[in-house]
N, C-alpha and C. Protein backbone atom coordinates (compact mmCIF):
# COMPACT_ATOMS: atom_id res chain seq x y z
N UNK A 1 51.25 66.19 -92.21
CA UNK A 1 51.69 67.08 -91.17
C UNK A 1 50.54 68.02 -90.80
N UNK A 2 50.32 68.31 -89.48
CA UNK A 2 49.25 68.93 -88.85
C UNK A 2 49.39 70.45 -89.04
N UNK A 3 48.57 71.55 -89.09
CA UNK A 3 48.66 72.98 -89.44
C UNK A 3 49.25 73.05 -87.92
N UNK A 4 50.02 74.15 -87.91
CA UNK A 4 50.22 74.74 -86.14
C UNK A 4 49.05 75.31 -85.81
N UNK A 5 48.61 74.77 -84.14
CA UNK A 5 47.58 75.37 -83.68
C UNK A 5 47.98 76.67 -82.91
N UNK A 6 49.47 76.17 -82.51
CA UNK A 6 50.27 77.88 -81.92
C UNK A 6 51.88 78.06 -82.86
N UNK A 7 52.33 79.35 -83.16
CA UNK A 7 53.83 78.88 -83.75
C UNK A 7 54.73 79.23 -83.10
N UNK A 8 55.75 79.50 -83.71
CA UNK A 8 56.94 79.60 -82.91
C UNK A 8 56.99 80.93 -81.67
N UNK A 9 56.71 81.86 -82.42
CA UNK A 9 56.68 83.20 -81.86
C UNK A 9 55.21 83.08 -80.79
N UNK A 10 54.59 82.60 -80.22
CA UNK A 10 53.39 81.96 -79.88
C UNK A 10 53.86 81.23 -78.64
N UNK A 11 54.38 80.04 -78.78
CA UNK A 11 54.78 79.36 -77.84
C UNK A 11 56.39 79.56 -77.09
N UNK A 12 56.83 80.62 -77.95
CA UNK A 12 58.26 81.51 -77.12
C UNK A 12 57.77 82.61 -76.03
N UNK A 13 56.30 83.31 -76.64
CA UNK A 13 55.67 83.94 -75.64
C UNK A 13 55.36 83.25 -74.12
N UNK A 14 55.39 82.12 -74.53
CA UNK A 14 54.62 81.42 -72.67
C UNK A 14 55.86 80.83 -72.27
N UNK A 15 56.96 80.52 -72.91
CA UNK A 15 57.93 79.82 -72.18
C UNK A 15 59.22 80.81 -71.54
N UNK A 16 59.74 80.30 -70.74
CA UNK A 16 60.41 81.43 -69.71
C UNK A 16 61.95 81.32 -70.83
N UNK A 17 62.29 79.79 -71.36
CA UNK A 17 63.53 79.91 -72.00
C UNK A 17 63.88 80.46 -72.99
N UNK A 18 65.09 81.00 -73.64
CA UNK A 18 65.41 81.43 -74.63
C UNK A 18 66.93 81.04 -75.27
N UNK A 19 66.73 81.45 -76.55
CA UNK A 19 68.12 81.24 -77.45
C UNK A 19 68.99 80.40 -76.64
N UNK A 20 69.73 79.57 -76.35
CA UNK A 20 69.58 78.58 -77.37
C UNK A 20 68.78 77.16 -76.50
N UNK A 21 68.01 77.38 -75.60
CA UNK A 21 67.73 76.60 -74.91
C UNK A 21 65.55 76.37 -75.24
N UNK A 22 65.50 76.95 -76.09
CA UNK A 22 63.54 76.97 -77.03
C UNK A 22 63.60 75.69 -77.67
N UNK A 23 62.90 74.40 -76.77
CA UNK A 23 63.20 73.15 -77.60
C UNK A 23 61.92 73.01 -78.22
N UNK A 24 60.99 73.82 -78.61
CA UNK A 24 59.31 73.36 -78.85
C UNK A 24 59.27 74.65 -80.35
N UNK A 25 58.86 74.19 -81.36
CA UNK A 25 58.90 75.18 -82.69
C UNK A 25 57.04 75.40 -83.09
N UNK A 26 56.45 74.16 -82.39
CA UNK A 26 54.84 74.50 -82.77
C UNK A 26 54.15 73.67 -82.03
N UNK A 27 53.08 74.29 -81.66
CA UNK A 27 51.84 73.18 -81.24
C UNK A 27 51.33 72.72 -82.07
N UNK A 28 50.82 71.49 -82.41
CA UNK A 28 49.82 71.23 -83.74
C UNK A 28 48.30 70.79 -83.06
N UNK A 29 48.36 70.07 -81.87
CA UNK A 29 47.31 69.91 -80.96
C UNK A 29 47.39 70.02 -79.74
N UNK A 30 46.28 70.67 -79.05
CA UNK A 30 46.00 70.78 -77.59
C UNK A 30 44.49 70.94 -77.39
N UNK A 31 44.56 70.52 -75.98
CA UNK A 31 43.34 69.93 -75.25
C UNK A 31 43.70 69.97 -73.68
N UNK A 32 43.51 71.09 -73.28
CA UNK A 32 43.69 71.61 -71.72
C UNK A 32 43.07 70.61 -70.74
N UNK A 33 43.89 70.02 -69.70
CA UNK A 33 44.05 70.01 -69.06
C UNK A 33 44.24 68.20 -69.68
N UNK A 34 44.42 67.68 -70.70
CA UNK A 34 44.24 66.38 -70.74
C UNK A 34 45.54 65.75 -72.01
N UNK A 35 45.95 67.11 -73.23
CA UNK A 35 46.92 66.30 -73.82
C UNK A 35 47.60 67.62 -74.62
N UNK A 36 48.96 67.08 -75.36
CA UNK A 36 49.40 68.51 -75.91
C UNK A 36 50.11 68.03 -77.19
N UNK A 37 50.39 68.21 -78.77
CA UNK A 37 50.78 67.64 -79.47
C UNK A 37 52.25 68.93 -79.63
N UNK A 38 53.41 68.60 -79.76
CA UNK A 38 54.20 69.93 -80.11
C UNK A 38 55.43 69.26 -81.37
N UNK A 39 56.08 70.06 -81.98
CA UNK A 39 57.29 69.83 -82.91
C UNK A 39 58.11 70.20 -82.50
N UNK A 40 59.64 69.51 -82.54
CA UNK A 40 60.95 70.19 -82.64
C UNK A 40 61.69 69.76 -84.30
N UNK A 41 62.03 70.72 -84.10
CA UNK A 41 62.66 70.14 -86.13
C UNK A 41 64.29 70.65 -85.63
N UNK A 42 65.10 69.56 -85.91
CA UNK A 42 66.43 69.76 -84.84
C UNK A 42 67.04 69.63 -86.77
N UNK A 43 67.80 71.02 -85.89
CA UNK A 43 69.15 71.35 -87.36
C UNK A 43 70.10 71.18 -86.85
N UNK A 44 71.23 70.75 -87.87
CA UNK A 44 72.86 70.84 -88.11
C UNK A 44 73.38 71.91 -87.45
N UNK A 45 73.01 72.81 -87.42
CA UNK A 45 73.45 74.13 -86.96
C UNK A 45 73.22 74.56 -85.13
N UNK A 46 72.42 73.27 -84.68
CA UNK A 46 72.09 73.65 -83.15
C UNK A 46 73.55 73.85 -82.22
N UNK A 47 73.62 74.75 -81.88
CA UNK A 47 74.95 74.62 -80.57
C UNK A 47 75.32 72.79 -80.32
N UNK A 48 74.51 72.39 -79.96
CA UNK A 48 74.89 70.94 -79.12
C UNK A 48 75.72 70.24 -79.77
N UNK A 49 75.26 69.73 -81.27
CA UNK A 49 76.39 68.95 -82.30
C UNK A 49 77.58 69.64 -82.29
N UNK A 50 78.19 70.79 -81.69
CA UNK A 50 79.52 71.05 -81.79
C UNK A 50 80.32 69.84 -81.13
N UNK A 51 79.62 69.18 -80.29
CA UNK A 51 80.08 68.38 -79.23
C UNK A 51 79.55 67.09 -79.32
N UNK A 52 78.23 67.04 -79.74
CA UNK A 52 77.30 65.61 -79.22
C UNK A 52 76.84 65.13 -80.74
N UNK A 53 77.74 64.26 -81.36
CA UNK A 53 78.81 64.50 -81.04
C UNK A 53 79.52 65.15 -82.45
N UNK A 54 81.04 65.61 -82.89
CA UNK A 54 81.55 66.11 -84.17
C UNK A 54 81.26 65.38 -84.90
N UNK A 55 81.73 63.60 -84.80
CA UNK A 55 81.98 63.07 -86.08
C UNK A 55 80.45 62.62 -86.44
N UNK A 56 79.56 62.55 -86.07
CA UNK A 56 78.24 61.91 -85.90
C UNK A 56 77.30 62.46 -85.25
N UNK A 57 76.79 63.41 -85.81
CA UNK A 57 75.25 64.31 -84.98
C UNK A 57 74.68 63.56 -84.13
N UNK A 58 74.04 63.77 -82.99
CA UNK A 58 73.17 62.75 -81.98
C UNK A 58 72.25 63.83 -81.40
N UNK A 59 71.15 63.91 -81.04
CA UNK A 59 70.52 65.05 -80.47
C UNK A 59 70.45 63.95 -78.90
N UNK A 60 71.27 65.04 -77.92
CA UNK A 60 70.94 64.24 -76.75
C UNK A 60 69.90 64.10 -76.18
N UNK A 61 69.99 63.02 -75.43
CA UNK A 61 68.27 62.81 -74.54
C UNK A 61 67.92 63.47 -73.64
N UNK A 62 68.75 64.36 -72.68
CA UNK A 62 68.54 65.57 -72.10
C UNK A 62 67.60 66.44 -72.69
N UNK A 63 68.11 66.74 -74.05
CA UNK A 63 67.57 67.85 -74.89
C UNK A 63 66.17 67.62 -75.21
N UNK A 64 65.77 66.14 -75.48
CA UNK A 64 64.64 65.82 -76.10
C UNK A 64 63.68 65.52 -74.59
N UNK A 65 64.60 65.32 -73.11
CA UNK A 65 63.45 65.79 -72.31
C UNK A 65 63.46 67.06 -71.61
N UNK A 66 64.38 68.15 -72.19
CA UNK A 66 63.83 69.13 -72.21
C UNK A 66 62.22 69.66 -73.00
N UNK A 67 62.33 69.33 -74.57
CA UNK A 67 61.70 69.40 -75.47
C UNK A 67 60.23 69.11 -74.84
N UNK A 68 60.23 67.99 -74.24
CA UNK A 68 58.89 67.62 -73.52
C UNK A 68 58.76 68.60 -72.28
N UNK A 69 59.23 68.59 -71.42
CA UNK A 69 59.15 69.57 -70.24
C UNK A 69 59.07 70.99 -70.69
N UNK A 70 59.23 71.37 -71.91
CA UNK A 70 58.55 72.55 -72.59
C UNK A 70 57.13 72.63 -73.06
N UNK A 71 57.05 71.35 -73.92
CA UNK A 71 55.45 70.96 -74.24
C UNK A 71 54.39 71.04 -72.76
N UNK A 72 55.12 70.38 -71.57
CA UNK A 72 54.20 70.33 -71.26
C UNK A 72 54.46 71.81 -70.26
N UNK A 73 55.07 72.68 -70.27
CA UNK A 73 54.97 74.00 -69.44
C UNK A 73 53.86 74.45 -70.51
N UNK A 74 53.78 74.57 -71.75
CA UNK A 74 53.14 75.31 -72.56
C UNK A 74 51.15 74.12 -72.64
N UNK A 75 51.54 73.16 -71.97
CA UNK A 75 50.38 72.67 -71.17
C UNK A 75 49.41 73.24 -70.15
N UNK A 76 50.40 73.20 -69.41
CA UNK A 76 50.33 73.52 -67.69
C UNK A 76 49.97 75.29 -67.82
N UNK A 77 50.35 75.73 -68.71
CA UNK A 77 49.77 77.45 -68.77
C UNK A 77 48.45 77.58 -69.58
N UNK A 78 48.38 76.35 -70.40
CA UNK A 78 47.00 76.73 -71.21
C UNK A 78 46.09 76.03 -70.40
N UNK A 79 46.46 75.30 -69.53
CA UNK A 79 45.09 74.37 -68.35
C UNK A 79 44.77 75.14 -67.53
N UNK A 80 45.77 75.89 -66.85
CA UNK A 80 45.46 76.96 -65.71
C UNK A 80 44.88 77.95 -66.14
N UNK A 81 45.35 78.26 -67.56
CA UNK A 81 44.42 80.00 -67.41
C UNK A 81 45.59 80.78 -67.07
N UNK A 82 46.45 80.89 -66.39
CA UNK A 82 47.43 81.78 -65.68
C UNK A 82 48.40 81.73 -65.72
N UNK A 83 48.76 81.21 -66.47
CA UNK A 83 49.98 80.51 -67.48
C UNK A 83 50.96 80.40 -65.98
N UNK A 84 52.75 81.41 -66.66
CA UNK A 84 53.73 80.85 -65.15
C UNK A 84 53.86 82.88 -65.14
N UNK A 85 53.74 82.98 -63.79
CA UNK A 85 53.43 84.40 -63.38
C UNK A 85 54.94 84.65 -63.34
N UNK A 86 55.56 85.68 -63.47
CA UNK A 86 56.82 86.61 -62.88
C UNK A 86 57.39 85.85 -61.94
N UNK A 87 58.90 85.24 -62.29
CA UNK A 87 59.21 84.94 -61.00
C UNK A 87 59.01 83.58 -60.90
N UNK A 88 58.32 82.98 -61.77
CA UNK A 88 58.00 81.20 -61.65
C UNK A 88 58.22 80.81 -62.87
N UNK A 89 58.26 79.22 -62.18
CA UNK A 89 58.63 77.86 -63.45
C UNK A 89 57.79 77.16 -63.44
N UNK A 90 57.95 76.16 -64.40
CA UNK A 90 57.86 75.10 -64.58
C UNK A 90 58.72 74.45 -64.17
N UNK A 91 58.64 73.47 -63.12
CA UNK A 91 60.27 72.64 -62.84
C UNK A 91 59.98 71.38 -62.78
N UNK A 92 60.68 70.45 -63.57
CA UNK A 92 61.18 69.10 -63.65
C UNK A 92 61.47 68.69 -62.51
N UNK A 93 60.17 67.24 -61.80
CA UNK A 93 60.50 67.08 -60.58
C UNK A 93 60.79 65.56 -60.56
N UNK A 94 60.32 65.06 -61.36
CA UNK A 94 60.94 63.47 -61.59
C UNK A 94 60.81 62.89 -63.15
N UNK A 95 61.51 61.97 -63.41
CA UNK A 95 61.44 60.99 -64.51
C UNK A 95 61.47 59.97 -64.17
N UNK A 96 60.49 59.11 -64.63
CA UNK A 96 60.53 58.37 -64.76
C UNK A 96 59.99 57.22 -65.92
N UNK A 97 60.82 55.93 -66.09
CA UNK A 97 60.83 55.23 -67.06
C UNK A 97 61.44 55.46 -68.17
N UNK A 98 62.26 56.38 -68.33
CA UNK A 98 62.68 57.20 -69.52
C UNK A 98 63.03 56.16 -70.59
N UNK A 99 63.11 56.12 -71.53
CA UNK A 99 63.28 55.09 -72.66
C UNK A 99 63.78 55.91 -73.88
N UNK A 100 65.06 55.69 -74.35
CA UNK A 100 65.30 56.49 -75.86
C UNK A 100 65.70 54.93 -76.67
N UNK A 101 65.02 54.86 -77.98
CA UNK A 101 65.09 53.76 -78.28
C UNK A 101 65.55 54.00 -79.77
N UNK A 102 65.38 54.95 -80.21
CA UNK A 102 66.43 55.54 -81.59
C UNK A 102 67.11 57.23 -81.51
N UNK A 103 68.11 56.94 -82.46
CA UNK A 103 68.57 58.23 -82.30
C UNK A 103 68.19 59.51 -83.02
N UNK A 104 67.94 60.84 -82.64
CA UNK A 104 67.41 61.59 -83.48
C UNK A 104 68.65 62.71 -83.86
N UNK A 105 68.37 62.72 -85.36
CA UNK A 105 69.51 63.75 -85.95
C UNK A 105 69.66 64.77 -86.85
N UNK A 106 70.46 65.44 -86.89
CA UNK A 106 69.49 66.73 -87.78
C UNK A 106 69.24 66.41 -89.29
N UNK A 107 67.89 67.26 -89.42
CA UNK A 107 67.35 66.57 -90.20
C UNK A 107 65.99 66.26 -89.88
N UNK A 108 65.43 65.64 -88.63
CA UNK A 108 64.49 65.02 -88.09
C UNK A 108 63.69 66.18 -87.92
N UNK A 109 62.62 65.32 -87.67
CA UNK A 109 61.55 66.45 -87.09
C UNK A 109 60.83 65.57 -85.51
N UNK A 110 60.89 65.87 -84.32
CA UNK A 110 60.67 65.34 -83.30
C UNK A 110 59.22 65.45 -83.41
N UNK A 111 57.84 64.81 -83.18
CA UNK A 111 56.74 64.92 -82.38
C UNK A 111 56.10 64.34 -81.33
N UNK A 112 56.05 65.15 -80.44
CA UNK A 112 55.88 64.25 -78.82
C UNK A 112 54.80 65.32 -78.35
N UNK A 113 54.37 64.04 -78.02
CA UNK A 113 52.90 63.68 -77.48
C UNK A 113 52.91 63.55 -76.23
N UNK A 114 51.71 64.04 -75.32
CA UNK A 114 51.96 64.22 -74.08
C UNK A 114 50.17 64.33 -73.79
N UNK A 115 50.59 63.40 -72.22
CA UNK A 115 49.03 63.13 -72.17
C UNK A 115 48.94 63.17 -70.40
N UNK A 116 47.93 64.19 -69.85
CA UNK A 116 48.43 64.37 -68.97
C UNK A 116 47.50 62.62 -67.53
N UNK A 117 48.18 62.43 -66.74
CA UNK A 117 47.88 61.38 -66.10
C UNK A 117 47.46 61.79 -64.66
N UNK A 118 47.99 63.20 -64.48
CA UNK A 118 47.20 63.50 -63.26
C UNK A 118 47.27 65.14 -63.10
N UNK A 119 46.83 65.71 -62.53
CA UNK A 119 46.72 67.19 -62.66
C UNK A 119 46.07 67.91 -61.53
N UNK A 120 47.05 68.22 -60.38
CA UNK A 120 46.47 69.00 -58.98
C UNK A 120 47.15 70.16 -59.08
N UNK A 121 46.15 71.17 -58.81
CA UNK A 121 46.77 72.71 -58.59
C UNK A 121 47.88 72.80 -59.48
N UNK A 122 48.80 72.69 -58.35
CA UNK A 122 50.09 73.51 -59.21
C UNK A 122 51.13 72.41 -59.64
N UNK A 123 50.48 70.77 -59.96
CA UNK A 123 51.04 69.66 -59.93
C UNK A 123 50.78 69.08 -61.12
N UNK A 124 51.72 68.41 -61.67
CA UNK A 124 51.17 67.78 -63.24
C UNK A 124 52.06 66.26 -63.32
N UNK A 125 51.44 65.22 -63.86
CA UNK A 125 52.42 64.17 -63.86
C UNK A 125 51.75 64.13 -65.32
N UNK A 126 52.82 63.63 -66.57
CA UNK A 126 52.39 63.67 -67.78
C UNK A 126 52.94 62.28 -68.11
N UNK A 127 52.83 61.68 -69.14
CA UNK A 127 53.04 60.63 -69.86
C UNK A 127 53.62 60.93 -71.64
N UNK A 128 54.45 60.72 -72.04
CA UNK A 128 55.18 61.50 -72.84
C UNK A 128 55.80 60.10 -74.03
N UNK A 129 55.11 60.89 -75.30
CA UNK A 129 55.89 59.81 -76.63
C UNK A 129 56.44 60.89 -77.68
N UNK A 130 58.06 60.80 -77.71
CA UNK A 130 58.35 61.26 -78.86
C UNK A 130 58.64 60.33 -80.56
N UNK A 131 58.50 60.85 -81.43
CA UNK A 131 58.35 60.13 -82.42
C UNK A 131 59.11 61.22 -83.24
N UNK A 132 59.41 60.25 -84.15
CA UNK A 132 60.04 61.17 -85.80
C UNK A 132 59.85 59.71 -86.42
N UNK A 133 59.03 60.54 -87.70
CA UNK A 133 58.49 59.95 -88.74
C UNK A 133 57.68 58.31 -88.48
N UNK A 134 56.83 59.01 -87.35
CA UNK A 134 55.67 58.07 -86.85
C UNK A 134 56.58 56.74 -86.56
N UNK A 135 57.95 56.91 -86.20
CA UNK A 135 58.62 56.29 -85.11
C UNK A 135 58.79 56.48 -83.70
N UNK A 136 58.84 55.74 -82.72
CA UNK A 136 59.10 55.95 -81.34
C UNK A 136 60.53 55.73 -81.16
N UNK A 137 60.84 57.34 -80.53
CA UNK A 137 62.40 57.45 -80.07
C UNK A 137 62.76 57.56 -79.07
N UNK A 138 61.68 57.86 -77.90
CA UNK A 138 61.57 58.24 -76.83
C UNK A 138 60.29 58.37 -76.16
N UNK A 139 60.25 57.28 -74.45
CA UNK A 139 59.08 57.95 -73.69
C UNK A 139 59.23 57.57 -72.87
N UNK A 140 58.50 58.19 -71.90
CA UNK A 140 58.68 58.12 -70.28
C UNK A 140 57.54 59.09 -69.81
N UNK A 141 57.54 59.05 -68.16
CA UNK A 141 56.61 59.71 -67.01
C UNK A 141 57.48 60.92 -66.75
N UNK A 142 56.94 62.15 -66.86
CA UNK A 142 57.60 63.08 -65.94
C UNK A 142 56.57 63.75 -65.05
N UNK A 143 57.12 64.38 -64.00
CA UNK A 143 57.01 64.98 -62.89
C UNK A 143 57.42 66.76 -62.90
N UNK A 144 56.20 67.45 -63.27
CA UNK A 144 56.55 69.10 -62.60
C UNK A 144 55.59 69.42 -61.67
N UNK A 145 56.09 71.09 -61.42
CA UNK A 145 55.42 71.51 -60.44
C UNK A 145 55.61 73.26 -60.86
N UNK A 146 54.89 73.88 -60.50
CA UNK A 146 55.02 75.13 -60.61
C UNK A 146 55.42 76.07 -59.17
N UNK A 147 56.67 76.70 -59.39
CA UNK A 147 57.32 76.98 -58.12
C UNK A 147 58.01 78.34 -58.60
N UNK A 148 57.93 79.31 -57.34
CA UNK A 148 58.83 80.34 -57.70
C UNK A 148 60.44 80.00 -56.98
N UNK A 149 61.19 80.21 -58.02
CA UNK A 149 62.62 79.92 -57.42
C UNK A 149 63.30 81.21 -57.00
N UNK A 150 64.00 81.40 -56.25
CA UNK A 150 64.40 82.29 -54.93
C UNK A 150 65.12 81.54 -54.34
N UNK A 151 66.60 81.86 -53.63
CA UNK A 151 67.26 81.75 -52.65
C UNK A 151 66.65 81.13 -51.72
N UNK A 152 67.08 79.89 -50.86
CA UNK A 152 66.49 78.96 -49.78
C UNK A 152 65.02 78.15 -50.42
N UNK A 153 64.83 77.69 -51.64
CA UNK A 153 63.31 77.25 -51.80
C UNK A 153 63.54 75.65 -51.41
N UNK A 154 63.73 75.40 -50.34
CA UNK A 154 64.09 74.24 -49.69
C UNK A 154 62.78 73.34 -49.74
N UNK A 155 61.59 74.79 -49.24
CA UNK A 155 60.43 73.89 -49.00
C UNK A 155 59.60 73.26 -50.27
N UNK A 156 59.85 73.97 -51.52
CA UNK A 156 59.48 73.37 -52.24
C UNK A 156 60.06 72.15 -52.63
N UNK A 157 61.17 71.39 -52.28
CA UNK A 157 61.62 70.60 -52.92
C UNK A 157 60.59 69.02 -52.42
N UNK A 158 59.89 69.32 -50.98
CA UNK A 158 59.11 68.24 -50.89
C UNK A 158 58.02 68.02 -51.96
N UNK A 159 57.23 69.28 -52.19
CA UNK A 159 56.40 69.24 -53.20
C UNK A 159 56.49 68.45 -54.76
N UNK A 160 57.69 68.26 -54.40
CA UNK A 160 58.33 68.27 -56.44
C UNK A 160 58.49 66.20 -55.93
N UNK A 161 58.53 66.49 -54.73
CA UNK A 161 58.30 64.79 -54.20
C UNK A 161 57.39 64.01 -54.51
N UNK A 162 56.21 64.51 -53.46
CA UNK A 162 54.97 64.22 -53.99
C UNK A 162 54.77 63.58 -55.69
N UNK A 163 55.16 64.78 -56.37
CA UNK A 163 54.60 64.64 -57.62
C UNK A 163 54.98 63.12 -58.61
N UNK A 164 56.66 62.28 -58.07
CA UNK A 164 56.85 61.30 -58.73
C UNK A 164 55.87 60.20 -57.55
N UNK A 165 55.55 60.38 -56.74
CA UNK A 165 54.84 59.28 -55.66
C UNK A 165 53.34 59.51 -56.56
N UNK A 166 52.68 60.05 -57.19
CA UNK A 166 51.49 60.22 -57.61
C UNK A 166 51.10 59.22 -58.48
């Protein structure tokens, strides 16, 4: 297991989410503007298993591409320099290929890997492998963009277009 290169309290600083929605616990590697290594270590105790499900823990795949769309906001702020200013996101603008090919449960420790495939301004298309215990559980292409959200942001929604056409 890799030392953290950022920890928890570290990478809660750059991300806009909180309690109970912080899917990223450490960086172990990064390399701006080109790849990002991060952990989730998913417990028994997360909100979600109240539901997903009682009789049988499952960490949903939502959650685990949240988990990535965190890695890579905490990307996208260490490439820029300027991390996400007052007022802005990181926003999830496409997926694609998504693939979950085992299930992860508490207990696990998630590590996903993220490598970025293209990178304009305020545009990022990443390439994304999660693993537990140097298994593949999950990967796919995603699509963000950095946008301030506000009432009517209509026009950004072409932008967040672009980014799966890239």
């Amino acid at each position: 297991m890799a030392a953290a290169l950022m920890n928890f309290e570290e990478v809660r600083a750059l991300l806009k989410q909180r309690f109970p929605m912080i899917m990223v616990d450490s960086v172990t590697s990064l390399e701006p503007g080109k790849s990002i290594r991060t952990t989730k270590n998913v417990t028994g105790n997360e909100i979600q298993f109240l539901g997903h499900f009682p009789e049988c823990a499952v960490m949903p795949g939502t959650l685990i591409i949240e988990a990535i769309g965190q890695s890579a906001s905490v990307l996208f702020s260490k490439t820029t320099g300027t991390g996400i200013r007052p007022g802005e996101f990181l926003v999830l603008g496409s997926i694609n290929n998504m693939r979950f090919l085992a299930p992860v449960i508490p207990g696990d420790r998630i590590e996903m890997e993220l490598q970025v495939l293209k990178f304009i301004e305020d545009l990022a298309l990443v390439e994304a492998v999660a693993k537990v215990d140097h298994k593949v559980v999950a990967t796919g292409k995603l699509g963000f963009a950095r946008r301030s959200l506000r009432p009517g942001f209509a026009e950004d929604s072409n932008a967040l277009k672009n980014v799966s056409s890239a």
